[in-house]
N, C-alpha and C. Protein backbone atom coordinates (compact mmCIF):
# COMPACT_ATOMS: atom_id res chain seq x y z
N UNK A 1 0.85 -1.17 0.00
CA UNK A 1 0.00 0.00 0.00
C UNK A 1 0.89 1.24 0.00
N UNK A 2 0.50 2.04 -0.67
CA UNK A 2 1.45 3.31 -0.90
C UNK A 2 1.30 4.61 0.38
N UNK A 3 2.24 4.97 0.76
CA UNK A 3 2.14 6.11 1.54
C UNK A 3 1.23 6.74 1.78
N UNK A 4 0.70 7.50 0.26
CA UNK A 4 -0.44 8.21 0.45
C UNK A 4 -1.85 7.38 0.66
N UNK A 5 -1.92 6.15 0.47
CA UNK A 5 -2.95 5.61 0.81
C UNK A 5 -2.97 5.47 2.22
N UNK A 6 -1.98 5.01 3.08
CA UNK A 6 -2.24 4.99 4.29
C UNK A 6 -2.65 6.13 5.29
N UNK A 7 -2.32 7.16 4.69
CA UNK A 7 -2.61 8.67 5.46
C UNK A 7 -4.21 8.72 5.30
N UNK A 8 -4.78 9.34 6.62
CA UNK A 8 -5.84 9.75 5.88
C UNK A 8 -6.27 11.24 5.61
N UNK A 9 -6.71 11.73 4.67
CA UNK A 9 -6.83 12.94 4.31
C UNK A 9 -7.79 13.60 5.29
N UNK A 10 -7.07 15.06 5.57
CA UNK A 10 -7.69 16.11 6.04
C UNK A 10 -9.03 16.58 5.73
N UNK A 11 -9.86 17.27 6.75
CA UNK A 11 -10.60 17.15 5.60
C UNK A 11 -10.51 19.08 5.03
N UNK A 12 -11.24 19.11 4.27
CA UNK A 12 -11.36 20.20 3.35
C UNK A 12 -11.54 21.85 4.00
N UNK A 13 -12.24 21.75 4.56
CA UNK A 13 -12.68 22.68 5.28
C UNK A 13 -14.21 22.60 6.38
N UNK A 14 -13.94 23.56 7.23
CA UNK A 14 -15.35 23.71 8.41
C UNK A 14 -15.53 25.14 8.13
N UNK A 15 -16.74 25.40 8.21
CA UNK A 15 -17.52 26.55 8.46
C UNK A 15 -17.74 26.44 9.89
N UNK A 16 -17.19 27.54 10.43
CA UNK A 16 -17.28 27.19 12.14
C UNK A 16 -18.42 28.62 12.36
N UNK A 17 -19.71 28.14 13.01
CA UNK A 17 -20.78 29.46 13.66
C UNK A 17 -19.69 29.93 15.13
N UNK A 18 -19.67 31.14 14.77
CA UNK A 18 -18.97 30.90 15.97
C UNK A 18 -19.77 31.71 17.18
N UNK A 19 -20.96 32.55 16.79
CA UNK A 19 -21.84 32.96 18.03
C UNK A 19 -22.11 31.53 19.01
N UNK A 20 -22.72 30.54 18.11
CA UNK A 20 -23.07 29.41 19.06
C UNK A 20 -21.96 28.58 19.56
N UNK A 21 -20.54 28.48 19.38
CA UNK A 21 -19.53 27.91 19.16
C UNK A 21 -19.55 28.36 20.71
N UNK A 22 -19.26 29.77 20.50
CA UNK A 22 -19.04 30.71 21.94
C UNK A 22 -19.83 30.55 23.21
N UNK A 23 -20.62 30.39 22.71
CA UNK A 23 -22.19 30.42 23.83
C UNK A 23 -22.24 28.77 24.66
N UNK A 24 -21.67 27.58 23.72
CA UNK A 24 -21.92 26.34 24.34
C UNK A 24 -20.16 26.30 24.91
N UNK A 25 -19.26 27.53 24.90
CA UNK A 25 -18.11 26.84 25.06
C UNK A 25 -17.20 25.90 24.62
N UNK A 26 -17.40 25.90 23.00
CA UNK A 26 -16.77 24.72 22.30
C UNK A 26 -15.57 25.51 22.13
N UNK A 27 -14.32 24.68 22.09
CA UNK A 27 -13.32 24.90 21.41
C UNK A 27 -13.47 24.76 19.30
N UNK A 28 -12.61 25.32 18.61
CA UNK A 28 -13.03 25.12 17.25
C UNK A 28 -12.64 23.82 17.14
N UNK A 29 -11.64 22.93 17.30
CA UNK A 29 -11.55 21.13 17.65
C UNK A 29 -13.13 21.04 17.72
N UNK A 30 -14.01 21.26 18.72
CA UNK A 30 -14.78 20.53 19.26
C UNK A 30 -15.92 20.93 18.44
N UNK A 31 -16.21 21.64 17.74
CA UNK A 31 -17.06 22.07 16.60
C UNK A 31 -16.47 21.71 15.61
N UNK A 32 -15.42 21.61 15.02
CA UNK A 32 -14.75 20.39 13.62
C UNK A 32 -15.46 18.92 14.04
N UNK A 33 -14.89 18.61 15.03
CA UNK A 33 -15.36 17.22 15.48
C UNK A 33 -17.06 16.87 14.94
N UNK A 34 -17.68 17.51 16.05
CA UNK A 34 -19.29 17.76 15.95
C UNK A 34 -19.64 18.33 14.05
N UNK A 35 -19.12 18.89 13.55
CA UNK A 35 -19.40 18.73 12.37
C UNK A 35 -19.33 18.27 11.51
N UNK A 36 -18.14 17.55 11.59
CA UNK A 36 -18.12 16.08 10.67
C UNK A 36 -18.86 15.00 11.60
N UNK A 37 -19.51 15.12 12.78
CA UNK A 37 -20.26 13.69 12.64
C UNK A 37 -21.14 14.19 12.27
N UNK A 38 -21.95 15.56 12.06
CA UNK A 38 -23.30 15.51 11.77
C UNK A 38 -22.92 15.26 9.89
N UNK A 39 -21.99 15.72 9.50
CA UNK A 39 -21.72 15.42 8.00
C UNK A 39 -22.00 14.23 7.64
N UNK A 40 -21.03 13.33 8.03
CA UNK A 40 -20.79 12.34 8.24
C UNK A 40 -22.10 10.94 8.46
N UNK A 41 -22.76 12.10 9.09
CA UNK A 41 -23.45 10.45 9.78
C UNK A 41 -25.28 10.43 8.54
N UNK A 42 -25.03 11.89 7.95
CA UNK A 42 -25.91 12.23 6.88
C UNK A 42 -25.70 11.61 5.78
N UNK A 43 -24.77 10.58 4.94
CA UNK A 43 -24.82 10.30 4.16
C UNK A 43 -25.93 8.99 3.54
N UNK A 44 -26.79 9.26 2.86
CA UNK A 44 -27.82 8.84 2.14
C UNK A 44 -27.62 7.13 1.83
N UNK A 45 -26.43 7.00 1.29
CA UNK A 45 -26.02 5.45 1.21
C UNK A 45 -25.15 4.80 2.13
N UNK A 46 -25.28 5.57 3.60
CA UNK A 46 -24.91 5.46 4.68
C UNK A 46 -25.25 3.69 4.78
N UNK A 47 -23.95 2.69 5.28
CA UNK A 47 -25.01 1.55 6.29
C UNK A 47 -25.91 1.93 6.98
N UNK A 48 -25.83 2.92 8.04
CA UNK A 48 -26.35 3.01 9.08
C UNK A 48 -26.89 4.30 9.35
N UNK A 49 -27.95 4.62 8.26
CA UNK A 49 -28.02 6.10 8.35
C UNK A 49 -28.46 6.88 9.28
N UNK A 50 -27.58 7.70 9.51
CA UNK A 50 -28.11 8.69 10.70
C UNK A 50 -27.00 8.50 11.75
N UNK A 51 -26.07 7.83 11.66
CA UNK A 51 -24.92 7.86 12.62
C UNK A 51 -23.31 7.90 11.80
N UNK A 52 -22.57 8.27 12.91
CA UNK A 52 -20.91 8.51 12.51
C UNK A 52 -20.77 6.57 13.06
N UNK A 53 -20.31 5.91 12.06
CA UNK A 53 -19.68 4.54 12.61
C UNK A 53 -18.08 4.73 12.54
N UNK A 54 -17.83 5.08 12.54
CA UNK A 54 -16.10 5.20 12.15
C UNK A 54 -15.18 5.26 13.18
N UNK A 55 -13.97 4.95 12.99
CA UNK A 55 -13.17 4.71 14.55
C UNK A 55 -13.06 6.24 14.56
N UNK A 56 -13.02 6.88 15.78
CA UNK A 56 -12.58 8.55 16.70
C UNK A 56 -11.62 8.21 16.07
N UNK A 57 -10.74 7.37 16.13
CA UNK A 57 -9.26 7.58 15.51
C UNK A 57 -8.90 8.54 14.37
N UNK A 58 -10.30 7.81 13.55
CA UNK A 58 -10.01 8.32 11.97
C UNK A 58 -10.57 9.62 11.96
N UNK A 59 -11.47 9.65 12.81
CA UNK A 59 -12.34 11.20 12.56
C UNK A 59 -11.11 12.12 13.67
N UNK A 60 -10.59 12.14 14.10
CA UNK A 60 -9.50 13.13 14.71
C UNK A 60 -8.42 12.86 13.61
N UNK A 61 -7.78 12.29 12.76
CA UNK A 61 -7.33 12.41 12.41
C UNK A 61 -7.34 13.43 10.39
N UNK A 62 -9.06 13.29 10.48
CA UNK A 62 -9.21 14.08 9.31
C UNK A 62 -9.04 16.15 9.61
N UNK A 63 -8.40 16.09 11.12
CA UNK A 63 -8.26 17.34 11.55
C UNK A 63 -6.62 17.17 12.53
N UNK A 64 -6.02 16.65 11.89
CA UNK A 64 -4.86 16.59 12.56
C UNK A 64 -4.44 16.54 14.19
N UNK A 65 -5.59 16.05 14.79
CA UNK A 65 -5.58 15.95 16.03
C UNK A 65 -5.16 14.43 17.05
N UNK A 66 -4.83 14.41 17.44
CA UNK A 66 -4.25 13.44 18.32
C UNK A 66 -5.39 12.45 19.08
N UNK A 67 -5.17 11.52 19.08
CA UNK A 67 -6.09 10.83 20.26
C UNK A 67 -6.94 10.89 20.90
N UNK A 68 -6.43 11.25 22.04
CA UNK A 68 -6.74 11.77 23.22
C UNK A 68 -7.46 13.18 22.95
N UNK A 69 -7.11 13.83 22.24
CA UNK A 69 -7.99 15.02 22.32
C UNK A 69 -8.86 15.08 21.18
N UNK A 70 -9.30 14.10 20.51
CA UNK A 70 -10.37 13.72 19.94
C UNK A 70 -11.39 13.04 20.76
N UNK A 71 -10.89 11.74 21.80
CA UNK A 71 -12.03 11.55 22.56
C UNK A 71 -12.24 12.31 23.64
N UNK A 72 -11.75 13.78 24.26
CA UNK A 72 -12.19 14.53 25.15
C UNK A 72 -12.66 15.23 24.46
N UNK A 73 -12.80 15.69 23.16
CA UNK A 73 -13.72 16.75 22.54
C UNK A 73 -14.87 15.86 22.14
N UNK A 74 -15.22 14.64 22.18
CA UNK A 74 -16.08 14.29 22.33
C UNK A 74 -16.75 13.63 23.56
N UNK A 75 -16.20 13.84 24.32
CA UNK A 75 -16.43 13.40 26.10
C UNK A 75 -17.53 14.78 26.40
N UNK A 76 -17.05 15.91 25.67
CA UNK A 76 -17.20 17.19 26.08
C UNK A 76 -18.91 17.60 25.09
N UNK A 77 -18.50 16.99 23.78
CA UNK A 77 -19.94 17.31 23.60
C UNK A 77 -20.84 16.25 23.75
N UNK A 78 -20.61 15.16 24.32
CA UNK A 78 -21.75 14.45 24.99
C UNK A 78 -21.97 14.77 26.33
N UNK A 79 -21.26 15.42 27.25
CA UNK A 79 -21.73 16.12 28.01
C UNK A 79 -22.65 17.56 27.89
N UNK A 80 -22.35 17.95 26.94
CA UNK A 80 -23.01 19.08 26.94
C UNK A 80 -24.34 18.91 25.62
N UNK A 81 -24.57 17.72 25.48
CA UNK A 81 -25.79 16.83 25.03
C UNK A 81 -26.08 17.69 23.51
N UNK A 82 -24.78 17.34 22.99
CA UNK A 82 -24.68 18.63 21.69
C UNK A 82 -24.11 16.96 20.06
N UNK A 83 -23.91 15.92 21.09
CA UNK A 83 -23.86 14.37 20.45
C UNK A 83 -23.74 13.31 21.34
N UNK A 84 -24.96 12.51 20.97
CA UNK A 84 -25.05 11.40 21.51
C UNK A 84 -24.39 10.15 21.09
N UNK A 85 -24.13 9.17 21.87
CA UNK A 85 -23.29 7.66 21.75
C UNK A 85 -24.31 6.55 21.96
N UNK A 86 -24.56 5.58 21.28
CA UNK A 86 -25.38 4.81 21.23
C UNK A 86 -24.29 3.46 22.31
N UNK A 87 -25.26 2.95 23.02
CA UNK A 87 -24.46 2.65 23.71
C UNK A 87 -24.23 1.00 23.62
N UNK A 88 -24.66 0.41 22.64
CA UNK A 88 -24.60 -0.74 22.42
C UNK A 88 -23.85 -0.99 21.22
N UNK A 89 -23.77 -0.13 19.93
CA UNK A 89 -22.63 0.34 19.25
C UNK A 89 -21.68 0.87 19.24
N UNK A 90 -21.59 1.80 20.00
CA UNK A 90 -20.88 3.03 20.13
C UNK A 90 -20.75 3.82 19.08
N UNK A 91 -21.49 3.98 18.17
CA UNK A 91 -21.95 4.93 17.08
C UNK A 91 -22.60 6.18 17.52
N UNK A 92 -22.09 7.34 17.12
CA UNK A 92 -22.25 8.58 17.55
C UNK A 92 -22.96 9.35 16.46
N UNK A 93 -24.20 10.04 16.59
CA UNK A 93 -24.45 11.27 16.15
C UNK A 93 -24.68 12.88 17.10
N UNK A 94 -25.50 13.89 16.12
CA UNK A 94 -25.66 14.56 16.54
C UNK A 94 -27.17 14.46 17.39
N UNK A 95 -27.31 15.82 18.39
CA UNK A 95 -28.47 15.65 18.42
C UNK A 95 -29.68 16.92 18.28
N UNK A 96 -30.65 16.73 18.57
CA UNK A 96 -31.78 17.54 18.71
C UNK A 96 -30.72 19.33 18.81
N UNK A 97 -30.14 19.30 19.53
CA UNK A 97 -29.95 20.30 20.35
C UNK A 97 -28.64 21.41 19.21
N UNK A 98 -27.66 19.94 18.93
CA UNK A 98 -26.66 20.72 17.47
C UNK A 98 -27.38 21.11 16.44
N UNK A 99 -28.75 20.50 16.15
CA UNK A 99 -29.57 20.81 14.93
C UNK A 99 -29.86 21.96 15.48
N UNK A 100 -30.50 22.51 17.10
CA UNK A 100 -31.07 23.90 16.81
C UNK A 100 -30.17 24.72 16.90
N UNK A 101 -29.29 24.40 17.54
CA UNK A 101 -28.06 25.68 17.97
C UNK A 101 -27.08 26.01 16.60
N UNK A 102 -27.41 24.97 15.75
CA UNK A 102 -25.95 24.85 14.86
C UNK A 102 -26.30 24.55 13.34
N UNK A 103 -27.05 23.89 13.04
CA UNK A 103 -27.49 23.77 11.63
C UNK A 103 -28.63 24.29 11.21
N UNK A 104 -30.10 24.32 12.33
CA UNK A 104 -30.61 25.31 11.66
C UNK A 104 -30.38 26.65 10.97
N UNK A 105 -29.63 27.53 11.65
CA UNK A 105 -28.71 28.70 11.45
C UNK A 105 -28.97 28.95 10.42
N UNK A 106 -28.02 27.67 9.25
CA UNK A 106 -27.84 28.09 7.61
C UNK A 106 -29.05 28.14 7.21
N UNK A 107 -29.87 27.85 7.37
CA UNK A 107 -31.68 27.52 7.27
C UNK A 107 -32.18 28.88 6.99
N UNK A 108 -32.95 29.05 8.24
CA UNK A 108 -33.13 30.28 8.51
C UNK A 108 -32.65 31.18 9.66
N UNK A 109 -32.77 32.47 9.64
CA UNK A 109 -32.12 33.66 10.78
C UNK A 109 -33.36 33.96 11.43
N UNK A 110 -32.87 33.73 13.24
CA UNK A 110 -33.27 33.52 14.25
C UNK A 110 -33.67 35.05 14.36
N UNK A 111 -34.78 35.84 15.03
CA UNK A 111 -35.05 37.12 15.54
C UNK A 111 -34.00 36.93 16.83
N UNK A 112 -33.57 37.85 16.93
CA UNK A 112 -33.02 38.80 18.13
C UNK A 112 -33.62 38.97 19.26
């Protein structure tokens, strides 16, 4: 297997909100994270649609992040109930709460 196959690619870019980013206390890690699983777990010819199945390994690593601080940025938004862990899989999405704080947004603009 060739070099570049074994790496795995970065990913492309995040659009980070950062009013709500600020407000729940995320680090931008922890909103990359949370946005590739909600990406992620959206794909249509998904096995398992509606969830991130993939090792944390690989998803910290499409942001150059280490280990360990891939599963505390996600320690952090399942505490703060912003993604849930299924607990018989351990398959992670987003939840109720990232949809209102975080993806509705691009949708529509909230009154003041």
């Amino acid at each position: 297997m060739s070099e570049k196959k074994k790496r795995t690619e970065l990913a492309d870019f995040t659009t980070i909100k950062h009013h709500p980013r600020v407000m729940h206390d995320l680090s931008n890690n922890d909103y990359c994270i949370a946005s590739a699983i909600f990406t992620l777990s959206h794909n249509p010819q998904s096995t398992f649609p509606g969830w991130y199945y993939g090792k944390i390994e690989t998803l910290g690593k499409k942001f150059n992040l280490g280990r360990a601080t891939t599963y505390r940025s996600i320690e952090k938004l399942i505490e703060k109930e912003l993604v849930e862990k299924n607990n018989d899989t351990g398959f992670l999405r987003t939840t109720q709460l990232w949809w209102n704080e975080f993806e509705s947004l691009r949708l529509v603009k909230k009154d003041d």
